[in-house]
C-alpha atoms as a PDB file:
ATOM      1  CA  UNK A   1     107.337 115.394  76.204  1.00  0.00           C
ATOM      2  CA  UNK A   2     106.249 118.900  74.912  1.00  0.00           C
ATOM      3  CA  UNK A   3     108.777 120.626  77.278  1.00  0.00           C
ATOM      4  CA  UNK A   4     110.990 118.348  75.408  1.00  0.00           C
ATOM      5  CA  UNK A   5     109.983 118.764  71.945  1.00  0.00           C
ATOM      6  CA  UNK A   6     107.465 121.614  71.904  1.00  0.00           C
ATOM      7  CA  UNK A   7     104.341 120.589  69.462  1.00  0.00           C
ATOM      8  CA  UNK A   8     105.361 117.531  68.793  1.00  0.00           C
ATOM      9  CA  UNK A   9     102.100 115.861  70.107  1.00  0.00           C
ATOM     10  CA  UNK A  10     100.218 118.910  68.871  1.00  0.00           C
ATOM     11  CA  UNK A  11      96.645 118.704  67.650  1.00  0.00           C
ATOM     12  CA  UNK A  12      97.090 121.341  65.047  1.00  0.00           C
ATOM     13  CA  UNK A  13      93.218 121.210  64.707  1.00  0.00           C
ATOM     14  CA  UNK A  14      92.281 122.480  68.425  1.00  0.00           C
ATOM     15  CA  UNK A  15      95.869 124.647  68.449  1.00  0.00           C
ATOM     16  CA  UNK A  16      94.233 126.727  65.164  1.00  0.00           C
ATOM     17  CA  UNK A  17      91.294 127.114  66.896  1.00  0.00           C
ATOM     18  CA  UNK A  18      92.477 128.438  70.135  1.00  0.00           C
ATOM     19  CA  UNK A  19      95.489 130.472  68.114  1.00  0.00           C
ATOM     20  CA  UNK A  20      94.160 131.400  64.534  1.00  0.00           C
ATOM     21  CA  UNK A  21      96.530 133.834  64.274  1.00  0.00           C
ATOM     22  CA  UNK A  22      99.728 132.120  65.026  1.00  0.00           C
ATOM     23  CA  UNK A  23     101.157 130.020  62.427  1.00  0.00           C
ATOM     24  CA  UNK A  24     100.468 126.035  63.325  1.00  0.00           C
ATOM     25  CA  UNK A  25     103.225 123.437  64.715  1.00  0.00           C
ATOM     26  CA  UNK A  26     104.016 120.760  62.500  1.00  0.00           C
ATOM     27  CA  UNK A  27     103.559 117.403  65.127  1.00  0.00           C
ATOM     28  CA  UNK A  28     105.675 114.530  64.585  1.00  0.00           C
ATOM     29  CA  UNK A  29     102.678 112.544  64.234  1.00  0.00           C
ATOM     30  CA  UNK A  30      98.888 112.539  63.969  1.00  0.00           C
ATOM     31  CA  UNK A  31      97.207 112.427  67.592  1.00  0.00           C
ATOM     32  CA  UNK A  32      96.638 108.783  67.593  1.00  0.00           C
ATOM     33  CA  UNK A  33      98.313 108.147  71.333  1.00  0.00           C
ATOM     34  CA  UNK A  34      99.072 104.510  71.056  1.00  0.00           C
ATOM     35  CA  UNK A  35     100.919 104.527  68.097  1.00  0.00           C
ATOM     36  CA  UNK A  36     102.384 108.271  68.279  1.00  0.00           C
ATOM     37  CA  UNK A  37     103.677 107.366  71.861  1.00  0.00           C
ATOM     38  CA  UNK A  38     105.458 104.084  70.475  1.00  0.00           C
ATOM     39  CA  UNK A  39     106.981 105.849  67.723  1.00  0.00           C
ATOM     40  CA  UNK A  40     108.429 108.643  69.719  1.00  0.00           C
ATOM     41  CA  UNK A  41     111.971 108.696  70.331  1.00  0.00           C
ATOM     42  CA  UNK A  42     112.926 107.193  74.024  1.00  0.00           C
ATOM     43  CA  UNK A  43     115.985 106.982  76.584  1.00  0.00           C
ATOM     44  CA  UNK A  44     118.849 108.817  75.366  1.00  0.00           C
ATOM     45  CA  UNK A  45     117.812 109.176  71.858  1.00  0.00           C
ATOM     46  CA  UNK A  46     114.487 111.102  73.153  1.00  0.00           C
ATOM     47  CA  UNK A  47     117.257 114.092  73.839  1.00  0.00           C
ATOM     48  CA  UNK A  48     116.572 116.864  70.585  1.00  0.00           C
ATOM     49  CA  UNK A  49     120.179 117.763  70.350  1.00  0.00           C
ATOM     50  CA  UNK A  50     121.032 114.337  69.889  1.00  0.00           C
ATOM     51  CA  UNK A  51     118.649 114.045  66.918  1.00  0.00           C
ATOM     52  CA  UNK A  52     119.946 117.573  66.002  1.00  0.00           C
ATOM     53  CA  UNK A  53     123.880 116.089  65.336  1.00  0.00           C
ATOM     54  CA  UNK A  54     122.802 113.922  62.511  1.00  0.00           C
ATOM     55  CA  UNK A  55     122.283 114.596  58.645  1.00  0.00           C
ATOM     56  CA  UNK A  56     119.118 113.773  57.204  1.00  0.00           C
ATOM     57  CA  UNK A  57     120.518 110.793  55.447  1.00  0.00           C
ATOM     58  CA  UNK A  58     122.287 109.657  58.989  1.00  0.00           C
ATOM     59  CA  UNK A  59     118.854 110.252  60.752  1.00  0.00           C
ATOM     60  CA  UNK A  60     116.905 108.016  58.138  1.00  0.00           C
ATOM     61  CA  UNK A  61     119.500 104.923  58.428  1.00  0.00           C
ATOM     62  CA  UNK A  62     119.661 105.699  62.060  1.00  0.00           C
ATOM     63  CA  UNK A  63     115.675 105.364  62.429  1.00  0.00           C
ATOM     64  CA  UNK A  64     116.256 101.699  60.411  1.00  0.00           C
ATOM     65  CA  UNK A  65     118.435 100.517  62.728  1.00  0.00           C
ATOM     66  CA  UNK A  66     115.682 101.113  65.409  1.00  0.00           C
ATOM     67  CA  UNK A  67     113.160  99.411  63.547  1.00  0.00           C
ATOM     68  CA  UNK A  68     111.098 102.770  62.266  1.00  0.00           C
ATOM     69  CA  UNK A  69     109.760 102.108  59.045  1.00  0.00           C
ATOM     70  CA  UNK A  70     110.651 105.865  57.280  1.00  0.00           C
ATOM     71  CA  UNK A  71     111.340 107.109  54.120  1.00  0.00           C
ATOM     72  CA  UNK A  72     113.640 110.229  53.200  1.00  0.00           C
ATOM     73  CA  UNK A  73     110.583 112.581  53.435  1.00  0.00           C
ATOM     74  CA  UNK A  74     109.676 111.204  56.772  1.00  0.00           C
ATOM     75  CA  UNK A  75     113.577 111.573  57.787  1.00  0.00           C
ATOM     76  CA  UNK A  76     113.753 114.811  56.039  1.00  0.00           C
ATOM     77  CA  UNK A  77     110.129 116.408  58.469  1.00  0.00           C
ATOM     78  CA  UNK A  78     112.052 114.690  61.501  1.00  0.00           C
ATOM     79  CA  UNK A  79     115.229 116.061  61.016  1.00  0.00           C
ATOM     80  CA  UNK A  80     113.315 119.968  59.816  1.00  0.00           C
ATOM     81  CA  UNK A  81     110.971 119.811  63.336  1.00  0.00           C
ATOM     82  CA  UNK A  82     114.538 118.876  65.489  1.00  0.00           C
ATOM     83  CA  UNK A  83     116.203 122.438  63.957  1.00  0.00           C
ATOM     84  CA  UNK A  84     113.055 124.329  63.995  1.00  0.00           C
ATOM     85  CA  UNK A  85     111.939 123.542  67.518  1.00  0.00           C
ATOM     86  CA  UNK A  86     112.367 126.093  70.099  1.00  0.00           C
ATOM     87  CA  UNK A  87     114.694 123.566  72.383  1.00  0.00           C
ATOM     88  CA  UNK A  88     115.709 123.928  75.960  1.00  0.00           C
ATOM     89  CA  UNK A  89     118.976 124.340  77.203  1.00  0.00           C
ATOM     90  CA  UNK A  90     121.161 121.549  76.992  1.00  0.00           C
ATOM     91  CA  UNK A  91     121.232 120.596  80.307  1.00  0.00           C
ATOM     92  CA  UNK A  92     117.949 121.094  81.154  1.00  0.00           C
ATOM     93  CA  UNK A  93     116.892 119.086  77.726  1.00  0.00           C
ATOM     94  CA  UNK A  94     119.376 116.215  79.135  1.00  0.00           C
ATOM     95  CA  UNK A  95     116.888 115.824  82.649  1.00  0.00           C
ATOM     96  CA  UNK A  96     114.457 115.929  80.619  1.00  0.00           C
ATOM     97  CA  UNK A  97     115.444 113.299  78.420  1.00  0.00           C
ATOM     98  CA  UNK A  98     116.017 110.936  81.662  1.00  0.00           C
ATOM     99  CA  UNK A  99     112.580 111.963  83.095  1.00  0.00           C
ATOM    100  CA  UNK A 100     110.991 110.839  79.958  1.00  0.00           C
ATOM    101  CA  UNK A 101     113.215 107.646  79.421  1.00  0.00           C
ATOM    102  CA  UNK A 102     111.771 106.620  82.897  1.00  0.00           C
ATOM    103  CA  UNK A 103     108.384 107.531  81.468  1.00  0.00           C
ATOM    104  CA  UNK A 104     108.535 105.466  78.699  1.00  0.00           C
ATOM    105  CA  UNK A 105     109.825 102.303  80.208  1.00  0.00           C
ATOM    106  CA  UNK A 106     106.330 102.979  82.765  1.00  0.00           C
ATOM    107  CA  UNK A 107     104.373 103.439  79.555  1.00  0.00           C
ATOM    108  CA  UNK A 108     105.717 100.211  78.457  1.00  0.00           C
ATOM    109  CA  UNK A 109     105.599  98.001  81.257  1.00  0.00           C
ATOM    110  CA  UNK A 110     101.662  99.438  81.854  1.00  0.00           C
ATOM    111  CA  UNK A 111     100.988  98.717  78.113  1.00  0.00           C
ATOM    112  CA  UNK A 112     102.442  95.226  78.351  1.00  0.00           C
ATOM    113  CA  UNK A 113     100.083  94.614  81.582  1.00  0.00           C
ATOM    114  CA  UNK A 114      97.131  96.036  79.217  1.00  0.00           C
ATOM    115  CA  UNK A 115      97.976  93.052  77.019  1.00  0.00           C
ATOM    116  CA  UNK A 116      98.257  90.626  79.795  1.00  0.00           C
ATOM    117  CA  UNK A 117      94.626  91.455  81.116  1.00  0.00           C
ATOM    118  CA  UNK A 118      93.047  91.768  77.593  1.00  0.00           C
ATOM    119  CA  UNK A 119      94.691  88.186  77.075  1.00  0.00           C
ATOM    120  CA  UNK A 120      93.451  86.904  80.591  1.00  0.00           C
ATOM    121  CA  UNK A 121      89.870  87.939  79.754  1.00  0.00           C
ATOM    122  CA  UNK A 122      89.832  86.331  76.122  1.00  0.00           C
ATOM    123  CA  UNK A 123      90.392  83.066  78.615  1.00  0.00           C
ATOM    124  CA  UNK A 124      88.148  83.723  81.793  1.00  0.00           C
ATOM    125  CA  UNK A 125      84.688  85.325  80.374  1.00  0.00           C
ATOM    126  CA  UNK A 126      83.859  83.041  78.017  1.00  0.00           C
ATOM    127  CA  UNK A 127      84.051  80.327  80.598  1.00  0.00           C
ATOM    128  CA  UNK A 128      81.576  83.030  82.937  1.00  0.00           C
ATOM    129  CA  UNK A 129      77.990  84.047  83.168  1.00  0.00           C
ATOM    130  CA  UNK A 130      79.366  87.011  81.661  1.00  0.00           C
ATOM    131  CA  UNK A 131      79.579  85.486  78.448  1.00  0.00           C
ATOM    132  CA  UNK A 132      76.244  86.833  77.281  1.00  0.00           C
ATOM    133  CA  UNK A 133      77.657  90.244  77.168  1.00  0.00           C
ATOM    134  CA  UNK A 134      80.121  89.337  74.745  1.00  0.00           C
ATOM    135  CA  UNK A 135      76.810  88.085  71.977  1.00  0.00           C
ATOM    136  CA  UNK A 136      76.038  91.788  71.653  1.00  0.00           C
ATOM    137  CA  UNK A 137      77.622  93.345  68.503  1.00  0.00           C
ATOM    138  CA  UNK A 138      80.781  95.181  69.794  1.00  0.00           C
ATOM    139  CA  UNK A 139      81.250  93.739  72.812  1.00  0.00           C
ATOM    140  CA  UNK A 140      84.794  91.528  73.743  1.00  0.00           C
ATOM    141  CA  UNK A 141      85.772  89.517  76.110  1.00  0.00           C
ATOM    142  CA  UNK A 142      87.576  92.566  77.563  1.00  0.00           C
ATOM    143  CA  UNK A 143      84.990  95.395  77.723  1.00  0.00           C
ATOM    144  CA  UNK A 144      82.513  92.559  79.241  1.00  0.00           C
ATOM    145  CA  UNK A 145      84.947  92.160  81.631  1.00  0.00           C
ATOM    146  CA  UNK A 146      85.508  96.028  82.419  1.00  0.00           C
ATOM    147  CA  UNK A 147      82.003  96.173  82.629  1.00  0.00           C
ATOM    148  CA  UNK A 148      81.736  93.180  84.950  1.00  0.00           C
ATOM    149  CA  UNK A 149      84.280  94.755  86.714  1.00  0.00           C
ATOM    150  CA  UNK A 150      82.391  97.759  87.291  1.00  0.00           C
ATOM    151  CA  UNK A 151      78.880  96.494  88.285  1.00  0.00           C
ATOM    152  CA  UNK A 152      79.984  93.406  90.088  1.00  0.00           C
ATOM    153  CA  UNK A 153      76.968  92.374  91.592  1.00  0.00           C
ATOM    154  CA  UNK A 154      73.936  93.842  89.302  1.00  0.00           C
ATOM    155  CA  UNK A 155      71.223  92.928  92.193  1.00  0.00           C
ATOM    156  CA  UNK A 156      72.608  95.668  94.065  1.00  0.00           C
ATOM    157  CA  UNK A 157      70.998  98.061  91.081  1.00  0.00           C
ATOM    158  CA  UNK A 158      67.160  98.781  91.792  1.00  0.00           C
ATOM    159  CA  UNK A 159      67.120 100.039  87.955  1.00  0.00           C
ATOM    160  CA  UNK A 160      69.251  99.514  84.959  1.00  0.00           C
ATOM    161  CA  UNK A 161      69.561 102.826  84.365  1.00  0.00           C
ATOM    162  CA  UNK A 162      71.457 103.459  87.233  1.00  0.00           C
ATOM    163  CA  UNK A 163      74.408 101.460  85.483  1.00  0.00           C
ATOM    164  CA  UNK A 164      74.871 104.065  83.432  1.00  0.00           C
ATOM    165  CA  UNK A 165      74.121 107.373  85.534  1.00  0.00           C
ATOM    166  CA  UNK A 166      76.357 105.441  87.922  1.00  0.00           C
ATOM    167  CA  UNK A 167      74.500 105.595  90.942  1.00  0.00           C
ATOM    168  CA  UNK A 168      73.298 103.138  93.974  1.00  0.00           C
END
């Protein structure tokens, strides 16, 4: 994505730290990867020169019709980071833009078998011994069963400490 659309998953934070004397990127979004990774442009639209032939009132109607929630400022920041960034050439920015439409649809179909699995433990722990683990404060159905996943069989554990460290 950043070879794409350099900074635009920047954490200006840690980039003004390691650069204090350059001037910071402006990201598209906060570093929140979930949601910054869904809102992101994908498939042929992910292409920057694309982006670049609209106006800033085509770009906001355009983000509508996709079902982004904008307004003009938002539309205005999208439109100023597409002309500022320092693109790549146009056909190297169109492989690109395939690479990270293929990405995306793996981000996707992962994500959607995320779901699957949270929704498959919300069904099968509560019905396990491993429902105890889910009367501490904090603790779901799904991290009880990640951490059921990883421990198994806790007789083979002389020591609960070694649960944590990670070690037989």
């Amino acid at each position: 994505m950043d070879r794409l659309w350099p900074g635009v998953l920047v954490d200006v934070k840690t980039f003004q730290k390691a650069h204090p004397h350059l001037q910071p990127p402006r990201p598209w979004c906060a570093p929140a990867p979930r949601a910054a990774i869904s809102s992101l442009p994908a498939g042929r639209e992910s292409n920057p020169y694309y982006w670049c032939s609209f106006s800033v009132d085509g770009l906001h109607r355009f983000l509508h019709e996709k079902g982004v929630h904008c307004g003009p400022i938002t539309a205005q920041r999208i439109f100023d980071l597409a002309h500022e960034a320092l693109l790549p050439p146009q056909h190297l920015a169109k492989a690109l833009a395939e690479r990270l439409q293929n990405d995306f649809q793996h981000f996707f179909q992962l994500d959607e078998r995320l779901a699957q699995l949270q929704q498959q433990a919300e069904t099968l722990v509560p019905q396990s011994p491993g429902a105890v683990l889910t009367t501490v404060p904090g603790i779901g159905a799904y991290l009880a069963a990640q951490y059921l996943a990883y421990v198994v069989d806790p007789h083979r554990f002389d020591h609960a400490d070694q649960i944590c460290r990670g070690r037989l």
